[in-house]
Protein backbone atom coordinates (compact mmCIF):
# COMPACT_ATOMS: atom_id res chain seq x y z
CA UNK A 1 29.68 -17.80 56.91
CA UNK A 2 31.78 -18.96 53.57
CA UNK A 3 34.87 -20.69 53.72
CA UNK A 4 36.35 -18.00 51.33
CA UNK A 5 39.94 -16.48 51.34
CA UNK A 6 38.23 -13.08 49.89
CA UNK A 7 36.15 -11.62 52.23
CA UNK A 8 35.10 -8.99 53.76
CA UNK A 9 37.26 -5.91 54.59
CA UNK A 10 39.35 -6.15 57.71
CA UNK A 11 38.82 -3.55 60.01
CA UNK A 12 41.64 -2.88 62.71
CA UNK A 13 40.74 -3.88 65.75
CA UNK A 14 40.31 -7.52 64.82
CA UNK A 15 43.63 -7.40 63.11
CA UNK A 16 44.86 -7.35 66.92
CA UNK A 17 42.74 -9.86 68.04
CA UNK A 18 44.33 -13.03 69.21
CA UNK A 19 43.48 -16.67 67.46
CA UNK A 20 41.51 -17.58 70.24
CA UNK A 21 39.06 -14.20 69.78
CA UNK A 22 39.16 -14.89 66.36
CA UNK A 23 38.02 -18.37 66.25
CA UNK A 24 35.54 -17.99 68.62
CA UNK A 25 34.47 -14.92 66.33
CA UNK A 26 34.54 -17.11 63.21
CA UNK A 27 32.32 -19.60 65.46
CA UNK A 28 30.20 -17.23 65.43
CA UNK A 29 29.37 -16.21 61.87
CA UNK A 30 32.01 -13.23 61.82
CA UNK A 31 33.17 -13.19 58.68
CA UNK A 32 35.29 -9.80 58.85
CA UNK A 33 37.13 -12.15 61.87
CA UNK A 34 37.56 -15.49 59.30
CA UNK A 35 39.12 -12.73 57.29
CA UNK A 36 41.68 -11.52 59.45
CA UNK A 37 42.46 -15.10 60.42
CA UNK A 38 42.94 -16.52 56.66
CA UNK A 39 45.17 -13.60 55.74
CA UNK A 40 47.25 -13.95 58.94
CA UNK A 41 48.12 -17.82 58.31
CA UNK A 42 48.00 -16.80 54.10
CA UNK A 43 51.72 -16.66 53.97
CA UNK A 44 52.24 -19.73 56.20
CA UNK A 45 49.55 -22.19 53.85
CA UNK A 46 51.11 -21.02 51.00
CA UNK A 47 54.73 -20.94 52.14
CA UNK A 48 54.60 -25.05 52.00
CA UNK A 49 53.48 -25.56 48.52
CA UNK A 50 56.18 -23.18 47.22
CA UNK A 51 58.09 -25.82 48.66
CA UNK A 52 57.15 -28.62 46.93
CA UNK A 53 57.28 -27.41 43.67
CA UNK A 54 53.82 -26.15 43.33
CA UNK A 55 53.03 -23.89 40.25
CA UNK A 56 51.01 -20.34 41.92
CA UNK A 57 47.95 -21.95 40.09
CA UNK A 58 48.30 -25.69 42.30
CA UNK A 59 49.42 -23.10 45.08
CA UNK A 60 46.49 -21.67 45.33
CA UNK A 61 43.96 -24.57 44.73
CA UNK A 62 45.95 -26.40 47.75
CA UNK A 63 45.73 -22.80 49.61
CA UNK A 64 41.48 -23.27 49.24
CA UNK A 65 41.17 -26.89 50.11
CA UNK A 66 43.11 -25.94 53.46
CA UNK A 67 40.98 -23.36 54.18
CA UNK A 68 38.09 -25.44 53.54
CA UNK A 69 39.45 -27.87 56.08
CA UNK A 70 40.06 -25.29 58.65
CA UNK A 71 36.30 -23.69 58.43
CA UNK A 72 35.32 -27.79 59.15
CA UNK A 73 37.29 -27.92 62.20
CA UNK A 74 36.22 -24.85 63.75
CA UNK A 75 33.91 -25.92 65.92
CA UNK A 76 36.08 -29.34 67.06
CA UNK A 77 39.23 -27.18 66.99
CA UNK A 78 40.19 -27.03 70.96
CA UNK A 79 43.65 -26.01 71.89
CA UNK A 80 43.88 -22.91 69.79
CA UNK A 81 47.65 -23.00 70.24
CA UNK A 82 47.90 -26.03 68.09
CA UNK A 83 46.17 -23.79 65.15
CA UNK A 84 49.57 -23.13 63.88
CA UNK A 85 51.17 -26.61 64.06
CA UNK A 86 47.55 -28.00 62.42
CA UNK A 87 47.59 -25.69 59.81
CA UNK A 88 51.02 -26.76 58.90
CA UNK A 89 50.57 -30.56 59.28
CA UNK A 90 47.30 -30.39 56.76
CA UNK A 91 48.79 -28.54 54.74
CA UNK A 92 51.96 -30.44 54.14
CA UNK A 93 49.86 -33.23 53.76
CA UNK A 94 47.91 -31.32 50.76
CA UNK A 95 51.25 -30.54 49.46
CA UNK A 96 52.59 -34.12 49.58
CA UNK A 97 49.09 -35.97 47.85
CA UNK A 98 49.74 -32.61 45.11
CA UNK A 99 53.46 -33.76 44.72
CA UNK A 100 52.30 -37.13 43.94
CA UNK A 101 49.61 -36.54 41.73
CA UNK A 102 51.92 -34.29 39.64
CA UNK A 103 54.93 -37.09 39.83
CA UNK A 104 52.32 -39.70 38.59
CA UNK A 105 50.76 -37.42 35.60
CA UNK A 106 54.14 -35.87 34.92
CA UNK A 107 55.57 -39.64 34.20
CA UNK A 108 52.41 -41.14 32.33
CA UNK A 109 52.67 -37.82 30.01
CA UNK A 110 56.59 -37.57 29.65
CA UNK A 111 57.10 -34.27 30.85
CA UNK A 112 58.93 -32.43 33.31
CA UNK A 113 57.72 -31.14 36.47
CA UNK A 114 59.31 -28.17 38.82
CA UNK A 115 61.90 -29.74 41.55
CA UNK A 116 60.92 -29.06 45.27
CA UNK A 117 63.12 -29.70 48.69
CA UNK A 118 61.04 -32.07 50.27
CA UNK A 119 62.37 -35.36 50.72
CA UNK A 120 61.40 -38.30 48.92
CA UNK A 121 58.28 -40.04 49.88
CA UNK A 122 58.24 -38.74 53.32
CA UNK A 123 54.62 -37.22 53.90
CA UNK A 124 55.92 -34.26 56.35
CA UNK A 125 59.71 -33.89 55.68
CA UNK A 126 60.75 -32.46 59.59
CA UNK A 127 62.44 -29.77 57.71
CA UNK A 128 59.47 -28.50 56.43
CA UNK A 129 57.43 -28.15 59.27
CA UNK A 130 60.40 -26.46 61.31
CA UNK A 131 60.79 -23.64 58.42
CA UNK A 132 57.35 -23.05 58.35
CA UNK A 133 56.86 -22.66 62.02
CA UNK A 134 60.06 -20.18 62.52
CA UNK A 135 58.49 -18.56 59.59
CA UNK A 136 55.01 -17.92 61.04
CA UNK A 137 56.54 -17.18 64.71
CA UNK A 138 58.69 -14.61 63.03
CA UNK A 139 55.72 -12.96 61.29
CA UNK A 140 54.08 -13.41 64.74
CA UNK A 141 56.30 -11.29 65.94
CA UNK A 142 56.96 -8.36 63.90
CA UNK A 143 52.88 -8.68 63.79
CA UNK A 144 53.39 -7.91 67.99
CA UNK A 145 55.47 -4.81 67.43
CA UNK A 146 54.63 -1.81 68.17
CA UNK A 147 52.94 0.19 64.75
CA UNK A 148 55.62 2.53 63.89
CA UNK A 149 57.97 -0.62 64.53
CA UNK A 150 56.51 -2.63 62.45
CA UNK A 151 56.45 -0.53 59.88
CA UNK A 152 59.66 -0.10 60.14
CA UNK A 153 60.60 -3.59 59.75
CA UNK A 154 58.19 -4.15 56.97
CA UNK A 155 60.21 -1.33 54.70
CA UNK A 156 63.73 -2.19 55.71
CA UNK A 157 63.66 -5.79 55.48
CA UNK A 158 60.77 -6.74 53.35
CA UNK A 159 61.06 -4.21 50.72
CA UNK A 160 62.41 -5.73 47.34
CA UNK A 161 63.83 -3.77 46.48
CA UNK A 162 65.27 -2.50 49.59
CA UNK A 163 64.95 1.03 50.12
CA UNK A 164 67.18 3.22 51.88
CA UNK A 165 67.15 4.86 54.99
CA UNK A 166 66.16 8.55 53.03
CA UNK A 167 63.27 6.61 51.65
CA UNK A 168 62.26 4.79 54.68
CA UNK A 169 62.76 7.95 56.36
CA UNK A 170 60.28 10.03 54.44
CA UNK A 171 57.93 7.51 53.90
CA UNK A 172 57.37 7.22 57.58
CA UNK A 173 57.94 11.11 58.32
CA UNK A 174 60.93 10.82 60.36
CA UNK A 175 64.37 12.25 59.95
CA UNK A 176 66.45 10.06 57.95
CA UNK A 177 69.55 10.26 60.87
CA UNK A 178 67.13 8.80 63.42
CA UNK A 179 66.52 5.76 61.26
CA UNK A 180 69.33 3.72 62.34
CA UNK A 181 68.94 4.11 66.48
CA UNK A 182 65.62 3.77 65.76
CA UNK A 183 65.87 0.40 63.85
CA UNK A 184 68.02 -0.56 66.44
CA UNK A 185 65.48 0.06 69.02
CA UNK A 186 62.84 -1.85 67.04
CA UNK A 187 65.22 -4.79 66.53
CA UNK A 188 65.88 -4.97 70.09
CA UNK A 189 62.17 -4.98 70.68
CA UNK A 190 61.45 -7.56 67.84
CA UNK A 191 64.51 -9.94 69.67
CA UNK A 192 62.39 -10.47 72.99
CA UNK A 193 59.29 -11.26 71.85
CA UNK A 194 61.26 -14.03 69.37
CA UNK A 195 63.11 -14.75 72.67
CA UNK A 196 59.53 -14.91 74.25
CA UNK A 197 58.30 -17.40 71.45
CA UNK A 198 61.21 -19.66 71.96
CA UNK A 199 62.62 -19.10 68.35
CA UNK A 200 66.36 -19.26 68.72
CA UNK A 201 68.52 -16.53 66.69
């Protein structure tokens, strides 16, 4: 198994597998599962660099050295329920040893370089890491929904731009005056499992 972010295709079933089947997949040399498992924390890795000013380009080198990282820890990596806090910590720390890099290059050459909203010299700014984790436990949950709910949510709030409820409607083959109780219903639905998760609305 390659520590790759393009693999091979993901097939279903272990799209609904939880971290724990996955890593013990990965473990052992399933690459469709290190698949499924790299695209469902992509957002999350590159959700920090975005952060700290990082160019798609840096994003994406900083994206690869964290998933290098994560295939090394694989077999030391325990409490699966930390994956989400550890994949956050290293990669904030990626972000940070970026930021200064760029700082140190971007005052030796006399240019410019993008702003970002971390703080300072702090390695981990606290607001990072709490954005990042209600980020991922959101997509964790609308990832929990039921299909046709999730779908749901993906085209009404994720759309850009948004579509309306006639499009939404025939795109998933439904009336368009049963879109709103039915968004309702969804939202409802998407509410506990937050609720479940702890995140606070």
């Amino acid at each position: 198994m390659a520590a790759r972010s393009t693999v091979a295709p993901r097939r279903p079933e272990r799209e609904d597998w939880d971290d724990g089947r996955l890593i013990q997949a990965c473990r052992d040399g399933d690459q469709e599962a290190w698949s499924v498992l790299i695209h469902r924390y992509r957002r999350l890795i590159y959700s920090i660099p975005a952060r700290y000013g990082a160019q798609p380009a840096d994003a994406a080198d900083i994206f690869q050295a964290v998933c290098l990282e994560l295939y090394a820890e694989l077999p030391r990596l325990r409490k699966v329920e930390s994956l989400r806090s550890w994949l956050i910590s290293v990669t904030a720390h990626q972000a940070f040893h970026w930021k200064r890099r760029a700082v140190k290059r971007a005052t030796r050459e006399g240019t410019e370089i993008e702003p970002d909203t971390s703080r300072g010299n702090e390695p981990v700014p606290p607001e990072i890491i709490e954005a990042a984790e209600r980020e991922q436990i959101l997509r964790d949950a609308v990832r929990g929904l039921p299909p046709r709910c999730r779908e749901m949510i993906r085209l009404l709030f994720y759309e850009d731009p948004p579509l309306s409820y006639a499009d939404v409607a025939r795109r998933l083959g439904l009336a368009t005056g049963s879109i709103g109780f039915i968004r309702g219903r969804c939202l409802r639905k998407l509410e506990r499992a937050l609720g479940r998760a702890g995140f606070a609305l």
